[in-house]
Protein backbone atom coordinates (compact mmCIF):
# COMPACT_ATOMS: atom_id res chain seq x y z
CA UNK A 1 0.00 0.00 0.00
CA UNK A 2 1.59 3.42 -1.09
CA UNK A 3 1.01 5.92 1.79
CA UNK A 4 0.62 9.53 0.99
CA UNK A 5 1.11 13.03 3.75
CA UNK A 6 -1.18 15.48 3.16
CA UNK A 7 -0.79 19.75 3.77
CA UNK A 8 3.35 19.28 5.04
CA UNK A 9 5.21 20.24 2.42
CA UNK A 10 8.51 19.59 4.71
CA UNK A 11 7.38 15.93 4.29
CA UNK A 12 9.63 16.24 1.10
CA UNK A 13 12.50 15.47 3.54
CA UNK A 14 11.51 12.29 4.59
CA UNK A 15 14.16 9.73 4.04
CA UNK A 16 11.63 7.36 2.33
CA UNK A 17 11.01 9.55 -0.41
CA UNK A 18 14.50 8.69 -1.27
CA UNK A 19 16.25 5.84 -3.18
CA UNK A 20 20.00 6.20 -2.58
CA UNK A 21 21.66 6.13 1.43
CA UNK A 22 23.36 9.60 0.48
CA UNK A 23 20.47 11.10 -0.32
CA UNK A 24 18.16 9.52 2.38
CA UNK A 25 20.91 10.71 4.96
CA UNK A 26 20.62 14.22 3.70
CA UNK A 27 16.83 14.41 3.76
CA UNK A 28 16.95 12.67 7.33
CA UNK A 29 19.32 15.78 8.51
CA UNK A 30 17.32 18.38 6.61
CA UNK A 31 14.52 17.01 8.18
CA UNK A 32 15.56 17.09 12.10
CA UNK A 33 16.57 21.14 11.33
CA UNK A 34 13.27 21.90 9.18
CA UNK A 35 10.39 23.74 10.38
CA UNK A 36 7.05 22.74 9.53
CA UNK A 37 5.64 23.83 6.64
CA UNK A 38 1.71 23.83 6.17
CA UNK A 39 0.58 24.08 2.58
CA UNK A 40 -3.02 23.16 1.59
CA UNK A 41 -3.31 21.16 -1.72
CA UNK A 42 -0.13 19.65 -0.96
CA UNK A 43 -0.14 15.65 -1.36
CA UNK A 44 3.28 13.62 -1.05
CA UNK A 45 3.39 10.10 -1.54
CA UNK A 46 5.75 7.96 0.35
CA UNK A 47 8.34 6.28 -2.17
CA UNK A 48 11.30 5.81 -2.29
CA UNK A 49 11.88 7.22 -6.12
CA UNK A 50 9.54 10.55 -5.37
CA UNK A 51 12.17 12.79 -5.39
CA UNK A 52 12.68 14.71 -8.16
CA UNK A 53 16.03 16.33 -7.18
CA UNK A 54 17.47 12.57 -6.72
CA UNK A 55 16.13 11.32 -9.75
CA UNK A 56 17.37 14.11 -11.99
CA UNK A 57 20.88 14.45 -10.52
CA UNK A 58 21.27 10.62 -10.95
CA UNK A 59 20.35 10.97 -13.91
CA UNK A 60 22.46 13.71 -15.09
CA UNK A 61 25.42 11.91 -13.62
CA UNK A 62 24.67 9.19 -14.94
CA UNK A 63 24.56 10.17 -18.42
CA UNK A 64 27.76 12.65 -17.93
CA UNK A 65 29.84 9.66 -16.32
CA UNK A 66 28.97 7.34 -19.11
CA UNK A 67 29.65 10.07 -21.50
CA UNK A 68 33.11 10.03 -20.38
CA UNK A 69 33.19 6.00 -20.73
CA UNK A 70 31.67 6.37 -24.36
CA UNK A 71 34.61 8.70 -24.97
CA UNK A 72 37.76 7.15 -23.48
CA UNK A 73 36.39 3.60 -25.16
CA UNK A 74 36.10 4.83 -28.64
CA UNK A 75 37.64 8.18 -29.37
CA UNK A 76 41.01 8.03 -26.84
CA UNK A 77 42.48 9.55 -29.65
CA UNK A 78 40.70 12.54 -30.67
CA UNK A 79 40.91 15.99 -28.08
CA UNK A 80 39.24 15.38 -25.11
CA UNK A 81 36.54 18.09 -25.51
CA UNK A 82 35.48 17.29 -29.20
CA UNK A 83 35.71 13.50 -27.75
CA UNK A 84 32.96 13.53 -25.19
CA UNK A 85 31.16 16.19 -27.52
CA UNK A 86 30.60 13.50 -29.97
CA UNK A 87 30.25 10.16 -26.90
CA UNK A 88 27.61 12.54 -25.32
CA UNK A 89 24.51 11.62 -27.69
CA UNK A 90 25.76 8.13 -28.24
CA UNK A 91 25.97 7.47 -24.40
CA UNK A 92 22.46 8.65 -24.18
CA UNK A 93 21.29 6.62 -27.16
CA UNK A 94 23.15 3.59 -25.79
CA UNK A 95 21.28 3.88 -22.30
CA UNK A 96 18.28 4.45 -23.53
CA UNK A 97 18.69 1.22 -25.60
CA UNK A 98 19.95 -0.45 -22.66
CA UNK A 99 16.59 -0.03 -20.82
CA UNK A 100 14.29 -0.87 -23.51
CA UNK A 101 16.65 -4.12 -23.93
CA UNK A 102 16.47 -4.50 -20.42
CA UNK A 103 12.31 -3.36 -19.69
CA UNK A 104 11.15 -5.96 -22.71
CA UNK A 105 13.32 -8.93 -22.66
CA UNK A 106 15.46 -8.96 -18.90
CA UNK A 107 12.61 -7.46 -16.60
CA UNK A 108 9.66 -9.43 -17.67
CA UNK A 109 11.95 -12.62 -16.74
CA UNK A 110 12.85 -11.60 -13.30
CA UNK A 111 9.50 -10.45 -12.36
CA UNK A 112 8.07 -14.37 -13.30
CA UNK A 113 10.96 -16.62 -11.46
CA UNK A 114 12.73 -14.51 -9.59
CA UNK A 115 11.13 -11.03 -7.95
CA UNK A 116 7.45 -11.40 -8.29
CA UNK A 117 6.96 -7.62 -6.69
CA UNK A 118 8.53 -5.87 -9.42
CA UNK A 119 10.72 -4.80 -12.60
CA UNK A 120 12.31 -2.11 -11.95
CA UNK A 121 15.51 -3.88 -9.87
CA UNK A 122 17.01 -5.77 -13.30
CA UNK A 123 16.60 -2.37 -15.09
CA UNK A 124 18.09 -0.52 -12.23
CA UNK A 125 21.07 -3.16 -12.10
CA UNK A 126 21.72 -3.70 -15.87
CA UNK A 127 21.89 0.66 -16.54
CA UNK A 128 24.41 0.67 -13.63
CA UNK A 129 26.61 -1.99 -15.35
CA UNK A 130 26.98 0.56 -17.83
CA UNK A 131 28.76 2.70 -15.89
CA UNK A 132 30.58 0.00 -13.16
CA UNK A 133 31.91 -2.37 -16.00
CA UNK A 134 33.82 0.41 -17.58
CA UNK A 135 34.99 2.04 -13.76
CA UNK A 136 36.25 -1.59 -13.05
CA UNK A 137 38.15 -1.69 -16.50
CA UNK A 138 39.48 1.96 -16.57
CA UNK A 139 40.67 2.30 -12.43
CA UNK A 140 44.16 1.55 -13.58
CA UNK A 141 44.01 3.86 -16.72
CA UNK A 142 47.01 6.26 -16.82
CA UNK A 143 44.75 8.86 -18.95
CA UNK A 144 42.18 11.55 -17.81
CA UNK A 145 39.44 8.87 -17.84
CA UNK A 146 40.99 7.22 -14.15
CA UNK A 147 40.03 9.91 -12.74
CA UNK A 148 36.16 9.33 -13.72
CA UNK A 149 36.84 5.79 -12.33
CA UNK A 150 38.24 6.88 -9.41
CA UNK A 151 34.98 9.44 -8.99
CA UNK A 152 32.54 6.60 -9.31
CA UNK A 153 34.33 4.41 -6.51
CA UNK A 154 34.46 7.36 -4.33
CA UNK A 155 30.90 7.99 -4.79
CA UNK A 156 29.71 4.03 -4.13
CA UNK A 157 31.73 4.02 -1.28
CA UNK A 158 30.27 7.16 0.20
CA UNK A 159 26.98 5.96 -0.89
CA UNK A 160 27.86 2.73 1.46
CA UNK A 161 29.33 4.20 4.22
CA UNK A 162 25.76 6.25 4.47
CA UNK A 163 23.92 3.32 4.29
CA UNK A 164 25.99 2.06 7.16
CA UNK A 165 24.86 5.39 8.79
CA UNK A 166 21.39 5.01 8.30
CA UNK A 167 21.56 1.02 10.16
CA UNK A 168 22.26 2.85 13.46
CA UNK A 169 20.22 5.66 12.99
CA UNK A 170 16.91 3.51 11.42
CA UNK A 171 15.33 4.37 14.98
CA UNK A 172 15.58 7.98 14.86
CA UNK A 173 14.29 7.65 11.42
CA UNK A 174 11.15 5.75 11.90
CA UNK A 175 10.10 8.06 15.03
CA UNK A 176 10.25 11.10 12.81
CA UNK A 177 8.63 9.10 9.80
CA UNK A 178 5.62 7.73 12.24
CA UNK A 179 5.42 11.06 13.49
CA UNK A 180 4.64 12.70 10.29
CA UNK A 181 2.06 9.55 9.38
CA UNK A 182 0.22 10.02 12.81
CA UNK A 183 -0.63 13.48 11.64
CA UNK A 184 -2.41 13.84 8.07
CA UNK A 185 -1.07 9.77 7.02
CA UNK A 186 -3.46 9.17 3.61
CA UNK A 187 -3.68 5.24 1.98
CA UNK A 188 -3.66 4.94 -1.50
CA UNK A 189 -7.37 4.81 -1.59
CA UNK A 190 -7.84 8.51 -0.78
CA UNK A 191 -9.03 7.70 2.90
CA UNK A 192 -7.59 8.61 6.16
CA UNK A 193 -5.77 5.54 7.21
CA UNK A 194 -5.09 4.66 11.05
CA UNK A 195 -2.08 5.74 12.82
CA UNK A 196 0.35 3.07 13.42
């Protein structure tokens, strides 16, 4: 049942809006300094890929990251800036490929033996292959394009050590989640549902 908080529009904050630890971290602590903020009309469902901000940056880092990949694999030779000038439409081609590969063959599979909840995790896990096959393959590079490696690794291991974060803190965080439910908590039937 997707849950939905009605008239807050700090509700925003809450860490299960959120998909990725770093960014569920930094909702939890812009949550605990936030003030509420009553807005009628306002209704925010509770999901963890409802935040636009998350979505778009990973999106646009995504697509600059494998940009860089696109480049470094097939035009090491040409000047860096015409290089990922030409990779940049061709890394957005190839990942939009990727996930209509992925969404019609890939997905349908894992939903029937494997996840029966959803598709979305073998879409999620074959677009970031894009991006970790070629980190794993250029880390040792002794071009510019290391550094993009090395700026991926950082970034998963921040992204872990945040998730580690959030294990001891996953009290704190449901207290402030159930307190926001117990006040305007909507099911996804429109109805007030009961406080848990």
């Amino acid at each position: 049942m997707m849950r939905a908080i009605c008239e807050r529009e700090d509700a925003r904050w809450l860490p299960a809006r959120h998909h990725y630890a770093l960014f569920r971290l930094a909702a939890f602590l812009r949550l605990r300094f936030a003030k509420p903020r009553i807005t009628p009309g306002v209704l925010l469902m509770i999901d963890r890929d409802q935040s636009q901000f998350e979505n778009y940056a990973m999106s646009a880092w995504f697509t600059a990251t494998l940009t860089c990949f696109v480049a470094a694999t097939f035009f090491s030779t040409w000047p860096v800036a015409l290089a990922l000038l030409v990779a940049f439409p061709i890394a957005v081609a190839l990942s939009q490929v990727t996930l209509v590969i992925l969404a019609l063959t890939a997905a349908p599979l894992w939903a029937r033996f494997i996840d029966q909840g959803g598709r979305i995790g073998v879409v999620s896990i074959g677009t970031m292959m894009l991006v970790l096959v070629p980190t794993a393959y250029y880390a040792t590079a002794r071009t510019w394009i290391r550094w993009v490696s090395w700026h991926v690794l950082v970034l998963i291991a921040l992204n872990a050590l945040a998730a580690v974060l959030l294990f001891f803190l996953r009290g704190p965080i449901a207290r402030l989640e159930r307190a926001y439910e117990d006040e305007r908590a909507y099911d996804d039937n429109g109805g007030r549902s009961s406080a848990s």
